[in-house]
N, C-alpha and C. Protein backbone atom coordinates (compact mmCIF):
# COMPACT_ATOMS: atom_id res chain seq x y z
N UNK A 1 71.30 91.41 86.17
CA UNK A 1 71.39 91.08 84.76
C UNK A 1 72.83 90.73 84.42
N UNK A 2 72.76 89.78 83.77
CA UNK A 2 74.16 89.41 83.29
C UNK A 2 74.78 90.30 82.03
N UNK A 3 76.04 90.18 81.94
CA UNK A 3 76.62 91.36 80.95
C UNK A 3 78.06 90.13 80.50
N UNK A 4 78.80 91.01 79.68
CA UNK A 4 80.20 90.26 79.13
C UNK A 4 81.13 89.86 79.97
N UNK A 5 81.00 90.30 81.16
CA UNK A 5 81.92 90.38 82.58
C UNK A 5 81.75 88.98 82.92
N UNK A 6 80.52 88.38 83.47
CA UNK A 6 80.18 87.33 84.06
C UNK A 6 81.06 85.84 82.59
N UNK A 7 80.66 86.32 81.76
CA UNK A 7 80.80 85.13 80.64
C UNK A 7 82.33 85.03 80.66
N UNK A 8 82.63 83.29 80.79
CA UNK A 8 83.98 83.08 80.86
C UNK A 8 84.20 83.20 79.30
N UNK A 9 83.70 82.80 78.00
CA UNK A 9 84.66 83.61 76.90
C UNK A 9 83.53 84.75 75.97
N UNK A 10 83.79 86.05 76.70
CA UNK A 10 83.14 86.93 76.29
C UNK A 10 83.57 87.25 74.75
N UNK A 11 84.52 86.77 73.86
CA UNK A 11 85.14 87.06 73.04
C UNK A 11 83.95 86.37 71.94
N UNK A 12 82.94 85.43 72.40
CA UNK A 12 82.86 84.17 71.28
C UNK A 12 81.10 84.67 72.17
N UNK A 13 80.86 85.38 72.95
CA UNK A 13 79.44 85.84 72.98
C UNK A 13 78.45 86.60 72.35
N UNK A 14 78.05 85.77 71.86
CA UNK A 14 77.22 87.21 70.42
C UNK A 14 75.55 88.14 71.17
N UNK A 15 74.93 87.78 72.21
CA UNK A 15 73.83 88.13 72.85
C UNK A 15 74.36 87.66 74.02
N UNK A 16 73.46 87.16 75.10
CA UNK A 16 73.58 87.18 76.23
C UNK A 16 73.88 85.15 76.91
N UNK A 17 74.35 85.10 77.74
CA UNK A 17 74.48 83.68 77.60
C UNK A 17 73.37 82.87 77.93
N UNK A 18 71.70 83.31 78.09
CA UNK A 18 70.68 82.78 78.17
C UNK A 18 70.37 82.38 76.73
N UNK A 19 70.91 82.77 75.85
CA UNK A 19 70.54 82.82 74.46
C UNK A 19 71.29 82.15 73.73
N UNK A 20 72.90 82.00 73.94
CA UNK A 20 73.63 80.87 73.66
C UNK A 20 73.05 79.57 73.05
N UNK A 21 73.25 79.26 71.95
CA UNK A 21 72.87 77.56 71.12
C UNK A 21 73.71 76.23 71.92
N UNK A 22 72.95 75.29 72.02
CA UNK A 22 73.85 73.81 72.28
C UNK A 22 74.78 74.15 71.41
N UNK A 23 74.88 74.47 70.19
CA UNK A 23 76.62 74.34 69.39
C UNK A 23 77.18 75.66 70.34
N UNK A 24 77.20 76.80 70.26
CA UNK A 24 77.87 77.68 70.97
C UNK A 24 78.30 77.24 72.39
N UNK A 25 77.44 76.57 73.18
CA UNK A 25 77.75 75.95 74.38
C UNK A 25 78.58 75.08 74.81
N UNK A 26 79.08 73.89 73.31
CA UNK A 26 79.52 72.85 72.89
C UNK A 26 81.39 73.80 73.00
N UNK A 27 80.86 74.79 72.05
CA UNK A 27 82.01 75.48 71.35
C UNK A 27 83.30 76.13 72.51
N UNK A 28 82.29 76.69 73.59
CA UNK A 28 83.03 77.32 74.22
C UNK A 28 83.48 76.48 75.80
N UNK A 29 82.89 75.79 76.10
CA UNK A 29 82.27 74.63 77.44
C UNK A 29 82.84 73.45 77.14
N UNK A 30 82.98 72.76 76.07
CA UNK A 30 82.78 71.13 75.82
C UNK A 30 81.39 70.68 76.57
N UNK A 31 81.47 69.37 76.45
CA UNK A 31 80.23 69.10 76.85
C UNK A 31 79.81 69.31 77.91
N UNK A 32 79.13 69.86 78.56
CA UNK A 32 78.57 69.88 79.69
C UNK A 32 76.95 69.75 79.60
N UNK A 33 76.56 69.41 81.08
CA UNK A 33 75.21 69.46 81.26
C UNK A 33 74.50 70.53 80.98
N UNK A 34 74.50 72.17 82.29
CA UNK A 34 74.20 73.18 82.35
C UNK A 34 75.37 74.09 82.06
N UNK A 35 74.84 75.44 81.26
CA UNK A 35 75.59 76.38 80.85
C UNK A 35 76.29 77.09 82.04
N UNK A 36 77.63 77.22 82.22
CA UNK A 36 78.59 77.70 83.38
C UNK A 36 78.19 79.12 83.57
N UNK A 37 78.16 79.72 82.36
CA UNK A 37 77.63 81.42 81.95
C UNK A 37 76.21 81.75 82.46
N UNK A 38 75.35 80.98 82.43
CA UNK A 38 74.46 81.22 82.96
C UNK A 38 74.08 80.88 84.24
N UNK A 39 74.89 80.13 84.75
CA UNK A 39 74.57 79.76 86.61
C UNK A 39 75.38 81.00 86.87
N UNK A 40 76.30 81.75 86.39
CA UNK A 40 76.88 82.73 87.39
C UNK A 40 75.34 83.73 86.68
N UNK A 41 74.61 84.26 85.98
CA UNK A 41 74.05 84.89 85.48
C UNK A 41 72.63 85.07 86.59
N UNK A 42 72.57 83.86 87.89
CA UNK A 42 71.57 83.90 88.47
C UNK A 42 71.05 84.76 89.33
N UNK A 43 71.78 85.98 89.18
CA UNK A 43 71.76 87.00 90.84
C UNK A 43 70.64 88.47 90.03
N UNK A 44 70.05 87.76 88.89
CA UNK A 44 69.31 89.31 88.50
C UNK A 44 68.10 88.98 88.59
């Protein structure tokens, strides 16, 4: 399970980064394809 550890800005995470919005994703990422927070999130 992923936690605040894994998320590169845990500061600006309000739930978990599966749950993260395209704007929150936008916000913290710039644009990207797939969420960075959640590919490290894959080991649970």
């Amino acid at each position: 399970m992923c936690d605040r550890k894994c998320c590169q800005k845990p500061e600006e995470l309000v739930g978990e980064p599966k749950e993260c919005s395209p704007e929150q994703i936008r916000k913290c990422h710039g644009d990207v394809k797939e969420h960075p927070c959640e590919e490290q999130s894959n080991d649970d």
